[in-house]
N, C-alpha and C. Protein backbone atom coordinates (compact mmCIF):
# COMPACT_ATOMS: atom_id res chain seq x y z
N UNK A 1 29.87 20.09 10.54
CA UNK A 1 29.37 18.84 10.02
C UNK A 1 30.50 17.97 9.48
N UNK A 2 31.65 18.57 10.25
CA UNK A 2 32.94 17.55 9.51
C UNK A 2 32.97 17.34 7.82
N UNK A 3 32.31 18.48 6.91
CA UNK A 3 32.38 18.30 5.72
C UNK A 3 33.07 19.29 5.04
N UNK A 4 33.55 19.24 3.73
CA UNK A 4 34.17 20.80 3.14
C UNK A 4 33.43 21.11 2.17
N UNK A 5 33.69 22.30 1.85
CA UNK A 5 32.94 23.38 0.73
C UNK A 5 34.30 23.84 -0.37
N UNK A 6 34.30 23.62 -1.46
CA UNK A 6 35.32 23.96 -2.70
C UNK A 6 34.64 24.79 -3.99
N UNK A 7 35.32 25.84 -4.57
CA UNK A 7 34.64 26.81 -5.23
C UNK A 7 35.86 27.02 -6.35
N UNK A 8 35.16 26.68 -7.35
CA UNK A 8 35.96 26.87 -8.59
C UNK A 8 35.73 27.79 -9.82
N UNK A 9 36.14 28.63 -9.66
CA UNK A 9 35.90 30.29 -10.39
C UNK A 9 36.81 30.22 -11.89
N UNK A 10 36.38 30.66 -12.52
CA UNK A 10 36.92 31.06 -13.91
C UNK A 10 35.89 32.47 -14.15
N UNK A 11 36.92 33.67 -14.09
CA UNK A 11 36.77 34.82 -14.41
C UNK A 11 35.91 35.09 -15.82
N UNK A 12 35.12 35.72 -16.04
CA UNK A 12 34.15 35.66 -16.95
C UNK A 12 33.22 34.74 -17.28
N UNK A 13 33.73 33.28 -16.43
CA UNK A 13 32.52 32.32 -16.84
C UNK A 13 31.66 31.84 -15.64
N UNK A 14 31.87 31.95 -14.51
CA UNK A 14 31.08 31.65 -13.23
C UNK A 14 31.97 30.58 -12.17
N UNK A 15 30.91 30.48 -11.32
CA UNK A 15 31.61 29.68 -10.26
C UNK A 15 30.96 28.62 -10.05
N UNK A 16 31.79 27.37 -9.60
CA UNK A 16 30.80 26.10 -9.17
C UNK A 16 31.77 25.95 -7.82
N UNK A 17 30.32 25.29 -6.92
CA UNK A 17 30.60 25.36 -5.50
C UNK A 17 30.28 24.27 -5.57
N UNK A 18 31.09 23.16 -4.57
CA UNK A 18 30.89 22.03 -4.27
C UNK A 18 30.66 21.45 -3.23
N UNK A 19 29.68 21.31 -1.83
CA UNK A 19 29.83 20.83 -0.83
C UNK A 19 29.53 19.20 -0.67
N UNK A 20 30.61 19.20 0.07
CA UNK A 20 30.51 17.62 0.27
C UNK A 20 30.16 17.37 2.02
N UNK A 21 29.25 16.67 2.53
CA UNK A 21 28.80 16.24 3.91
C UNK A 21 28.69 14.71 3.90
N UNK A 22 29.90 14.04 5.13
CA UNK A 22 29.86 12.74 4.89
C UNK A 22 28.52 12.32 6.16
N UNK A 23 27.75 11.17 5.48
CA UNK A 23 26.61 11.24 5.90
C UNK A 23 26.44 9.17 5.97
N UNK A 24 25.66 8.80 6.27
CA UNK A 24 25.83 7.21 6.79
C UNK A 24 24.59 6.63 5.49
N UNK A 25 24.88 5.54 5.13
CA UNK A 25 23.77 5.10 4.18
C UNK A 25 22.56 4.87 5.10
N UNK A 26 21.27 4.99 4.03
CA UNK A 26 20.25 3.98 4.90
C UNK A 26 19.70 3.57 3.54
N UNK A 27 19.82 1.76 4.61
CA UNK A 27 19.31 0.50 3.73
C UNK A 27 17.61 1.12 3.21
N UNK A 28 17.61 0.58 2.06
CA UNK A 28 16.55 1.00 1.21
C UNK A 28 15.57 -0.06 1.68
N UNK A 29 14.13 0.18 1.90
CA UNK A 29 13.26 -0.87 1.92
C UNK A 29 13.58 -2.03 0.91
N UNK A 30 12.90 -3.47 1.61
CA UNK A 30 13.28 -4.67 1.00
C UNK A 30 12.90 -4.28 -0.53
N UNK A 31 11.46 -4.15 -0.55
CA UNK A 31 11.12 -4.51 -2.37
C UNK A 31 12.08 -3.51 -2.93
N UNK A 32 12.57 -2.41 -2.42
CA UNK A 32 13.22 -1.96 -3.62
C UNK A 32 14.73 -2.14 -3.71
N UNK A 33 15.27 -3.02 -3.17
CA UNK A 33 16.43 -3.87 -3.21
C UNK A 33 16.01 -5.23 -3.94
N UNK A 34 14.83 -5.94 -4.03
CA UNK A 34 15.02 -6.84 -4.75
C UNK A 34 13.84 -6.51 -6.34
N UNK A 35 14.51 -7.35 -7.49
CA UNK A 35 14.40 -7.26 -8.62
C UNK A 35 12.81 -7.54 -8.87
N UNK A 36 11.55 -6.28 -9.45
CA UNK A 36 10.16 -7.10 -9.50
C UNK A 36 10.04 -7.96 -10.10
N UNK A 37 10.70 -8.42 -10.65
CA UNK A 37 10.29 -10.34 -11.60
C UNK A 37 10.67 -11.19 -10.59
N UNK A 38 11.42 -11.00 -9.14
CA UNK A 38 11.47 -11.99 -8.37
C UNK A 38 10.47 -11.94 -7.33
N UNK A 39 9.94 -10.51 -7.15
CA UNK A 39 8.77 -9.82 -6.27
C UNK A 39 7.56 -10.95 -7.01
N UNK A 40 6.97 -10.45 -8.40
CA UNK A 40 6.42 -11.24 -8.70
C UNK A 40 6.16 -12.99 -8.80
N UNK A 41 7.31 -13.64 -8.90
CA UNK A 41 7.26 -14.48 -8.16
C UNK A 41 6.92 -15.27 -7.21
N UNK A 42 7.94 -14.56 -6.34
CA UNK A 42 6.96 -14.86 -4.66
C UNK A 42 5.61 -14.68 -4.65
N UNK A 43 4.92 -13.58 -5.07
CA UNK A 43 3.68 -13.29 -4.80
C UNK A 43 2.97 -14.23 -5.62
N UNK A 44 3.46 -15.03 -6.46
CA UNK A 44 2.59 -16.31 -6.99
C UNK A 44 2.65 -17.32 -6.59
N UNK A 45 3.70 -17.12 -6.23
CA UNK A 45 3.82 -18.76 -4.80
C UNK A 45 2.68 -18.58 -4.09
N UNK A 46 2.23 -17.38 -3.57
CA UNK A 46 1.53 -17.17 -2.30
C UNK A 46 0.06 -17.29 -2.23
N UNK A 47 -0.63 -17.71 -3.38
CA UNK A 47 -1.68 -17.68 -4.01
C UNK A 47 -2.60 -17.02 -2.91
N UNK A 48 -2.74 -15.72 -3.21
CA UNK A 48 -2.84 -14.44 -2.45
C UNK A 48 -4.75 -14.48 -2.37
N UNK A 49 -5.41 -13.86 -1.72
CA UNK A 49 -6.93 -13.61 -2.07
C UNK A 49 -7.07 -12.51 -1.56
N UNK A 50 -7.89 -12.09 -1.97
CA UNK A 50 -8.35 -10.50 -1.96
C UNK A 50 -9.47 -10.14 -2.47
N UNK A 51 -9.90 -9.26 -1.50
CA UNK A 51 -11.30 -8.71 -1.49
C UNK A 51 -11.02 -6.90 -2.01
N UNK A 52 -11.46 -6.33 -3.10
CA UNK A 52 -11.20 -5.10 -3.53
C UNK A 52 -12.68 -4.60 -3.67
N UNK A 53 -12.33 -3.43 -2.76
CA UNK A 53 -13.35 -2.22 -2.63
C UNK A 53 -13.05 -0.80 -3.59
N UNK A 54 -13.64 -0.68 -4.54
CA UNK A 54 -13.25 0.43 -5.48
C UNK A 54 -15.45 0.69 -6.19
N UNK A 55 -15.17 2.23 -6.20
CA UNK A 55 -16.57 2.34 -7.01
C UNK A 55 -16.28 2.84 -8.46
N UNK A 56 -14.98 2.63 -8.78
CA UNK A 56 -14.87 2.75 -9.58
C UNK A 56 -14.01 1.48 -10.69
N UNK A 57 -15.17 1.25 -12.09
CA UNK A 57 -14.95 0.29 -13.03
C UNK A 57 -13.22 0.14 -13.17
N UNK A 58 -12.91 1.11 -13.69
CA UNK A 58 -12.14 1.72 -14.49
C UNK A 58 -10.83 0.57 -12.99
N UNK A 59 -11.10 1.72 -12.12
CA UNK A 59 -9.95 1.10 -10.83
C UNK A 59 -9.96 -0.23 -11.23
N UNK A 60 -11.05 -1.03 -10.85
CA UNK A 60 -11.54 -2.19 -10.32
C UNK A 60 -10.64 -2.95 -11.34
N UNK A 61 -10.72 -2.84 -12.60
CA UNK A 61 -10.02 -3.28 -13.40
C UNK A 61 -8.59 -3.52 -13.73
N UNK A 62 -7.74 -1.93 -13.33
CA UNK A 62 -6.70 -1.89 -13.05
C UNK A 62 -5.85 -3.01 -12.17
N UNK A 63 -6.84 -2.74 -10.64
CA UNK A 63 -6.12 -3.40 -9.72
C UNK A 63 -6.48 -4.80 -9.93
N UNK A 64 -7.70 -5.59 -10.59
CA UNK A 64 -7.68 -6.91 -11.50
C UNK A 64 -6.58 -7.34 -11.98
N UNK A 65 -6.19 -6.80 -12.80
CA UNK A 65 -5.09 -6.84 -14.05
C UNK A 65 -3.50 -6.98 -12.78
N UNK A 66 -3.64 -5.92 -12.58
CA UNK A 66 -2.19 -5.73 -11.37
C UNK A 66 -1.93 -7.25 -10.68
N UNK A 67 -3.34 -8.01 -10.30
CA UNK A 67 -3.38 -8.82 -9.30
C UNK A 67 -3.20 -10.12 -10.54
N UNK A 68 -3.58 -9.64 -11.32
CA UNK A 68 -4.14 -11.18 -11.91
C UNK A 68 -2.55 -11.61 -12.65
N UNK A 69 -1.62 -10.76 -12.45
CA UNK A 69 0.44 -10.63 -13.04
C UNK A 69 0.50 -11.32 -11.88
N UNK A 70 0.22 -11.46 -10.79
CA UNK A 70 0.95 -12.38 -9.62
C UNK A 70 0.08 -13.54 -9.17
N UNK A 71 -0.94 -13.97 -10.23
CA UNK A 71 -1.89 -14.73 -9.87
C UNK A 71 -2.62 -15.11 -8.52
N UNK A 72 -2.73 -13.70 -8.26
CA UNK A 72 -3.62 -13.76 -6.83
C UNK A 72 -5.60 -13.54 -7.40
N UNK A 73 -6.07 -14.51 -6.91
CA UNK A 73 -7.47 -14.95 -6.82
C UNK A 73 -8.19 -13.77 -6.33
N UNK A 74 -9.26 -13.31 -6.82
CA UNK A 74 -9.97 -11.83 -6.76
C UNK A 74 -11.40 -13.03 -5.54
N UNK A 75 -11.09 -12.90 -4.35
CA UNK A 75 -12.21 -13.33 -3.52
C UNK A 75 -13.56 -12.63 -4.01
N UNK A 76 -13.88 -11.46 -3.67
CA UNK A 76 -15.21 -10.83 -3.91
C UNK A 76 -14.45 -9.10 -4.65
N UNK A 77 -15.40 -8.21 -5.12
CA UNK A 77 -15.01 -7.50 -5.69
C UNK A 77 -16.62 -5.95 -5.16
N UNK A 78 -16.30 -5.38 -4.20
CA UNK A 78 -17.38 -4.62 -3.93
C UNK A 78 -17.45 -3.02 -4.93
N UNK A 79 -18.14 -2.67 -4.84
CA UNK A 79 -18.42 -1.08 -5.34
C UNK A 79 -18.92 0.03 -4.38
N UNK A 80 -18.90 -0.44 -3.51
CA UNK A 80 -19.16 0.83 -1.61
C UNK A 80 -18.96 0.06 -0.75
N UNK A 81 -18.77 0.79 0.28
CA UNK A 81 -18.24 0.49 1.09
C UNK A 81 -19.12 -0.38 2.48
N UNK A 82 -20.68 -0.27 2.07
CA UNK A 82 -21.20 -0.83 2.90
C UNK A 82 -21.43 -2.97 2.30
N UNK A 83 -21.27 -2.94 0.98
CA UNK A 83 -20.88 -3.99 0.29
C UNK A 83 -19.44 -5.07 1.01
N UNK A 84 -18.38 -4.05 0.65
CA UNK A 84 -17.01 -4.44 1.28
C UNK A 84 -17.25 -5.32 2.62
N UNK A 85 -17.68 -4.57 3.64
CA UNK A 85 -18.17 -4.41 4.85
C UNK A 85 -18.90 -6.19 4.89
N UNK A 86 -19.87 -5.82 4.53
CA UNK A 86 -20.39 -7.56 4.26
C UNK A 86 -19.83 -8.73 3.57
N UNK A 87 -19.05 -8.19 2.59
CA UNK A 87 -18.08 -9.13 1.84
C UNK A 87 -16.45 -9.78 2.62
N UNK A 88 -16.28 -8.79 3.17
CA UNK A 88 -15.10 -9.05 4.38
C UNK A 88 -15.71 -9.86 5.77
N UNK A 89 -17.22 -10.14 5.97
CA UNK A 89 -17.53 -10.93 6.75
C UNK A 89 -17.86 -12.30 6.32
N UNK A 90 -17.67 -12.30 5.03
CA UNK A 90 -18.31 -13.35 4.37
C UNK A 90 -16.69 -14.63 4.53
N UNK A 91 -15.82 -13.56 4.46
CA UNK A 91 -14.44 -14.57 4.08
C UNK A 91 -13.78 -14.55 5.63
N UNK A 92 -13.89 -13.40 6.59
CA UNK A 92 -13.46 -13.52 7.34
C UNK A 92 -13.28 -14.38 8.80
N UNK A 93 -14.16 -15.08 8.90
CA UNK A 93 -14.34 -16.54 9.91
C UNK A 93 -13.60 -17.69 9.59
N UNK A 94 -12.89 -17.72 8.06
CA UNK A 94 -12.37 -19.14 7.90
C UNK A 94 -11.21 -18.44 7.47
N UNK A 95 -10.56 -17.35 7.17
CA UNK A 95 -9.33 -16.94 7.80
C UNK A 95 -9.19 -17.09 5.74
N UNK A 96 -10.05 -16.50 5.17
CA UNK A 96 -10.22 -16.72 3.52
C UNK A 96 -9.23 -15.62 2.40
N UNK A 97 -8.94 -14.36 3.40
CA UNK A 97 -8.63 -13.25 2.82
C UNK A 97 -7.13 -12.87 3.28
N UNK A 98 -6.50 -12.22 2.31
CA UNK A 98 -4.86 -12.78 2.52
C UNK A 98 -4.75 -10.44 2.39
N UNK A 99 -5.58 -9.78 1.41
CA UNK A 99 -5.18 -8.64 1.82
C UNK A 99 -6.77 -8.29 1.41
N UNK A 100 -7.14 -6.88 1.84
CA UNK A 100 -8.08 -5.85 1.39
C UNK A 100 -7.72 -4.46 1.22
N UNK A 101 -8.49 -4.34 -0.46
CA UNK A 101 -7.68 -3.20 -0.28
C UNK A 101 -8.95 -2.31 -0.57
N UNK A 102 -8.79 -1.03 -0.13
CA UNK A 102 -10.70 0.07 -0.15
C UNK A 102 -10.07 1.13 -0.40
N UNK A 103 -10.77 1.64 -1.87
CA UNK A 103 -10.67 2.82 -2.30
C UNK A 103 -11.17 3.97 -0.65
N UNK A 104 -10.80 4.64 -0.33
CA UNK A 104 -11.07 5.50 0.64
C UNK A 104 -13.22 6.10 0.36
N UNK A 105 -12.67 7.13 -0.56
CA UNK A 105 -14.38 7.56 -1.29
C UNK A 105 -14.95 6.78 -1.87
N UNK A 106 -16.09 5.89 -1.10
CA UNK A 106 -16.64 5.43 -1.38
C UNK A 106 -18.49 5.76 -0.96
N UNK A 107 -19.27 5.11 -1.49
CA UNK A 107 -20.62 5.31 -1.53
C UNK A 107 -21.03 4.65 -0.38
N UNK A 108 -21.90 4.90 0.83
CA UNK A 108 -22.75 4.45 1.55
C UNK A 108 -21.99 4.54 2.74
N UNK A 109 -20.47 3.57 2.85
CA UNK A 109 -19.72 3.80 3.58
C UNK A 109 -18.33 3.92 3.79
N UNK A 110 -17.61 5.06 3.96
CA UNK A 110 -15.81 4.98 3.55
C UNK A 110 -14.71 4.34 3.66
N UNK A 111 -13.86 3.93 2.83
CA UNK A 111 -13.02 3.12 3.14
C UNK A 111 -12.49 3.24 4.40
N UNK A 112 -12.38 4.16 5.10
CA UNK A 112 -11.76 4.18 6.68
C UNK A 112 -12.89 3.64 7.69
N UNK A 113 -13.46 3.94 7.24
CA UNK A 113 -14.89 3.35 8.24
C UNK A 113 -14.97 1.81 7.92
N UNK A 114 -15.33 1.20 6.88
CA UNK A 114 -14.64 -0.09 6.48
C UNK A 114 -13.74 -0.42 7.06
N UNK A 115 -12.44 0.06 7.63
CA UNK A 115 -10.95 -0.17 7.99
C UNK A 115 -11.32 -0.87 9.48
N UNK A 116 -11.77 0.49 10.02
CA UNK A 116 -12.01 0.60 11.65
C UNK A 116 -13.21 -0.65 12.04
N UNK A 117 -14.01 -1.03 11.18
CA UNK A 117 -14.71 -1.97 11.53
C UNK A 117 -14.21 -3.44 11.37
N UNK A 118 -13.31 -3.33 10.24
CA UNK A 118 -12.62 -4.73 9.89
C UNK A 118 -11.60 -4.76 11.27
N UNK A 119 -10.60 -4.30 11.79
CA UNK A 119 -9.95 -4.02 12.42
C UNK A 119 -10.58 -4.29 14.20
N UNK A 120 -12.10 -3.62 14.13
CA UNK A 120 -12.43 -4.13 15.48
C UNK A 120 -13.15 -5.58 15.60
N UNK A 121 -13.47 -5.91 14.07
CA UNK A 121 -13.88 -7.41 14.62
C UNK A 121 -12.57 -8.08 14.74
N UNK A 122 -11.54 -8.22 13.79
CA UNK A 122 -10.77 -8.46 14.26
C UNK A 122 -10.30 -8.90 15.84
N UNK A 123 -10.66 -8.08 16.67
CA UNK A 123 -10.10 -7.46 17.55
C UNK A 123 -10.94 -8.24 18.59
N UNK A 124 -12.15 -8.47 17.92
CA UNK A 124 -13.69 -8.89 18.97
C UNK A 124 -13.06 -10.46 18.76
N UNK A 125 -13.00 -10.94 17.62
CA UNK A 125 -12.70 -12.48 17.27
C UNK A 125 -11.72 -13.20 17.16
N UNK A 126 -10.54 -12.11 17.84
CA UNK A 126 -9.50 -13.11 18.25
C UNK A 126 -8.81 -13.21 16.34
N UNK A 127 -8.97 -12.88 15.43
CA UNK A 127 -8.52 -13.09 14.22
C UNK A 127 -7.21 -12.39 13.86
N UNK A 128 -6.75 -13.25 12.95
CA UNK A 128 -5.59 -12.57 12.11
C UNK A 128 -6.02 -11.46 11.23
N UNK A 129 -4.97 -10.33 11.59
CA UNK A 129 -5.34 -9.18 10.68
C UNK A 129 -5.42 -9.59 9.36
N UNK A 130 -5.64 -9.10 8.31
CA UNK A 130 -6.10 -9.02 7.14
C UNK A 130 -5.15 -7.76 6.54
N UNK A 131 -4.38 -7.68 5.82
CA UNK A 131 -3.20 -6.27 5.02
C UNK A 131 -4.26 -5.69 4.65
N UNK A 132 -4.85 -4.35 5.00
CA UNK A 132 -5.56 -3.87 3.97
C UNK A 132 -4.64 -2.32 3.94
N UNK A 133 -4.71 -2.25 2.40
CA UNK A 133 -4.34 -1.06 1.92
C UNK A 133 -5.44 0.10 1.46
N UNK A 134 -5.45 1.06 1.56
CA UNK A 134 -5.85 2.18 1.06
C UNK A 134 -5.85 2.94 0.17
N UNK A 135 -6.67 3.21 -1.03
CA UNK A 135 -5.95 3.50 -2.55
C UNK A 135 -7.45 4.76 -2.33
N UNK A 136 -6.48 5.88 -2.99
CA UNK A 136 -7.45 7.18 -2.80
C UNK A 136 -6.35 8.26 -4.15
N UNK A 137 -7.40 9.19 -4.45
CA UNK A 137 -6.79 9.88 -5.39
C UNK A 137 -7.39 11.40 -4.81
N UNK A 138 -7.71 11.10 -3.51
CA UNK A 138 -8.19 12.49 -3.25
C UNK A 138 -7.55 13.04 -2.28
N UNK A 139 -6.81 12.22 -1.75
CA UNK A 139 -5.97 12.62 -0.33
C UNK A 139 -4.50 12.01 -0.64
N UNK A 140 -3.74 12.79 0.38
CA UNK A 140 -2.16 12.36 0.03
C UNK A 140 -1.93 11.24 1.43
N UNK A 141 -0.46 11.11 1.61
CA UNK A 141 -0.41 9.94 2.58
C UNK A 141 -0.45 10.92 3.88
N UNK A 142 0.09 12.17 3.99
CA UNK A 142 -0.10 12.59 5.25
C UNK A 142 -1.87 12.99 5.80
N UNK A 143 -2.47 12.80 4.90
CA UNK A 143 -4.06 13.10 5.42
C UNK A 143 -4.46 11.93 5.79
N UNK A 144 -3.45 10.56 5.02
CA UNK A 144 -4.31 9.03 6.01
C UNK A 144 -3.22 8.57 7.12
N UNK A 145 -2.40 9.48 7.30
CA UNK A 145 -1.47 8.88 8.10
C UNK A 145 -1.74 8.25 9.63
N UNK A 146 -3.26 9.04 9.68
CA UNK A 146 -3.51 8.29 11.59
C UNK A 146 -3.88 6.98 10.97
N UNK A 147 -4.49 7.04 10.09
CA UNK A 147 -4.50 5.47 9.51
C UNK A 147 -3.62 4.18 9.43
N UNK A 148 -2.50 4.85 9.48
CA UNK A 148 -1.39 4.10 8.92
C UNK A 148 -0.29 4.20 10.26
N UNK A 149 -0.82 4.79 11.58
CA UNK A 149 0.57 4.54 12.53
C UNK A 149 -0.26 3.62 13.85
N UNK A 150 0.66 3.10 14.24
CA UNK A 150 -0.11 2.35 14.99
C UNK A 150 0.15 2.32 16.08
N UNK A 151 0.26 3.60 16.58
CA UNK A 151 -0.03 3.99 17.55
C UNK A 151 -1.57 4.83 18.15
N UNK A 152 -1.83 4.83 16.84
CA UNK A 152 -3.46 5.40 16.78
C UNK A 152 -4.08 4.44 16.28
N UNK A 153 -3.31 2.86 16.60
CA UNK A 153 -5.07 1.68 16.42
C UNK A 153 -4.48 0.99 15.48
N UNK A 154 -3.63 0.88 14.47
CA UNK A 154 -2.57 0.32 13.60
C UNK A 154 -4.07 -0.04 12.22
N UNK A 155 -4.85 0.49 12.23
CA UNK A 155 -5.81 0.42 11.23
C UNK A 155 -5.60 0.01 9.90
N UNK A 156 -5.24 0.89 8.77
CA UNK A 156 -4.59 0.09 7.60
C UNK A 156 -2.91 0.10 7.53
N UNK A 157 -2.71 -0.81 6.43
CA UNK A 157 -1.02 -1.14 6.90
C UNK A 157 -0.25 -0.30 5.70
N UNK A 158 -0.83 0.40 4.39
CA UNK A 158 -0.74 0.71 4.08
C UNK A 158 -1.77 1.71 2.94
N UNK A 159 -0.73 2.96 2.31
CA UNK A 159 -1.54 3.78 1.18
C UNK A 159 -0.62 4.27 -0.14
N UNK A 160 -1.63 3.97 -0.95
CA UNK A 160 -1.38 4.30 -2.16
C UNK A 160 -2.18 5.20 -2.84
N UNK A 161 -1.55 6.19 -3.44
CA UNK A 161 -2.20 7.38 -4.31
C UNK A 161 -2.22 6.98 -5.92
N UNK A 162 -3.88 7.34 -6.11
CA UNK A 162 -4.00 7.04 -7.51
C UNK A 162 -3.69 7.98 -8.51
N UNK A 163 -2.75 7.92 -9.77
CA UNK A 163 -3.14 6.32 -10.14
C UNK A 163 -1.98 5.51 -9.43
N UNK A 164 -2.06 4.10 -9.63
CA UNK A 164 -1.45 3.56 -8.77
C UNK A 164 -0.99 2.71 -10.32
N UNK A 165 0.45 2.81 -9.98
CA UNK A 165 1.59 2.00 -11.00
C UNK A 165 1.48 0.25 -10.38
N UNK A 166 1.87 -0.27 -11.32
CA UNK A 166 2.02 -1.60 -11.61
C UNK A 166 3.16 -2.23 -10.35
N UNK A 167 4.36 -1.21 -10.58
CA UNK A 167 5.41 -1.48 -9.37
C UNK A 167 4.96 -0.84 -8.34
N UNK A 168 4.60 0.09 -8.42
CA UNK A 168 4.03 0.38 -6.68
C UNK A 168 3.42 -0.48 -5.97
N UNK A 169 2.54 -0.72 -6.72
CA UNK A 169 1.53 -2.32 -6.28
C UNK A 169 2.18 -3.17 -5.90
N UNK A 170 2.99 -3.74 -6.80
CA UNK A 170 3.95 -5.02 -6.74
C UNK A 170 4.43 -4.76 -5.40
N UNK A 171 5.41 -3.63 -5.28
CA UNK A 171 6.56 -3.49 -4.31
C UNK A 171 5.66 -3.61 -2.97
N UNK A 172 4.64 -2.89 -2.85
CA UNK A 172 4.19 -2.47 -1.97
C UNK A 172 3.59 -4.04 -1.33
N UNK A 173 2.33 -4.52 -2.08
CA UNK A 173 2.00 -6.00 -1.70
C UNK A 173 3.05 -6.99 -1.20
N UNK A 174 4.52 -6.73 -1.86
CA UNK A 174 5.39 -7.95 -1.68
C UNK A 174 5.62 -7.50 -0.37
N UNK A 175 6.21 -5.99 0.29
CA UNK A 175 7.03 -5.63 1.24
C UNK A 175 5.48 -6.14 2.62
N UNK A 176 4.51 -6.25 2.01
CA UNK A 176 3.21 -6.42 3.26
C UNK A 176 3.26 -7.33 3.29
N UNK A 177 3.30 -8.44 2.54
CA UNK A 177 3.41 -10.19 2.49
C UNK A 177 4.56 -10.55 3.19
N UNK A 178 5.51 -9.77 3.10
CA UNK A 178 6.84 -10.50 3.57
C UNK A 178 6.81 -10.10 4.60
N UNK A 179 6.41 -9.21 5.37
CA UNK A 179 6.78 -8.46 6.95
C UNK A 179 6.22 -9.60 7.93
């Protein structure tokens, strides 16, 4: 690996081994190269709308609060997923909704099922996708990952595991806005 290994012994006290492997940088995703007070920013320029699917208060509030630091406009606000579902048709013909984001477990109908339907009208109406993210505290990212490649249907664009931090949010919304 073109690298060396150095070992520095002192008799009675131990050894430290040092390997060194020269290896190539990789550029860090955008948001986390730029500063979140400028993230935030932008994302208030963008006067963002959003439709949030959560059955839970507690969430609903969170991701309120999260949204309401970058002054993005709360379009509709569902509690299941068969709600969402109708609420994403309500904004979606005049091109109203800038991201969606669906708790995964939800009541009546699941955030992935939500996904796959937003995604095929989409698809039926000629429309601009819609960012929707995925926020779940029951699954990790490799259990939504067919979700997330798009080579299996490019369904949601992203996931987040709850709880979900203030900068995760941030970073995450800015790096989907800006792509």
């Amino acid at each position: 690996m073109k690298g060396e290994v150095r070992a520095y012994s002192k008799f009675g006290t131990g050894t430290t081994f040092v390997v060194c492997i020269p290896t190539t940088s990789v550029p860090l995703p955008l948001a986390q190269r730029i500063h979140p007070e400028s993230m935030i920013n932008y994302l208030k320029q963008r006067h963002l709308r959003v439709l949030m699917a959560d059955d839970s208060p507690f969430n609903v509030i969170l991701i309120c609060d999260y949204l309401s630091k970058f002054k993005a406009s709360i379009a509709s606000v569902a509690y299941n997923g068969h709600d969402a579902w109708s609420k994403y048709l309500e904004f979606a013909m005049n091109n109203q909704l800038d991201i969606v984001t669906l708790d995964i477990d939800m009541p009546i109908m699941d955030g992935r099922t939500v996904c796959d339907k937003i995604r095929e009208y989409e698809k039926e109406k000629k429309l601009k996708p819609v960012v929707i993210i995925l926020i779940s505290g029951n699954y990790d990212k490799d259990q939504v990952d067919e979700y997330l490649n798009p080579e299996k249907g490019h369904r949601a664009d992203y996931f987040l595991r709850k709880p979900v931090s203030f900068l995760d949010f941030t970073r995450t919304t800015y790096d989907l806005i800006t792509q």
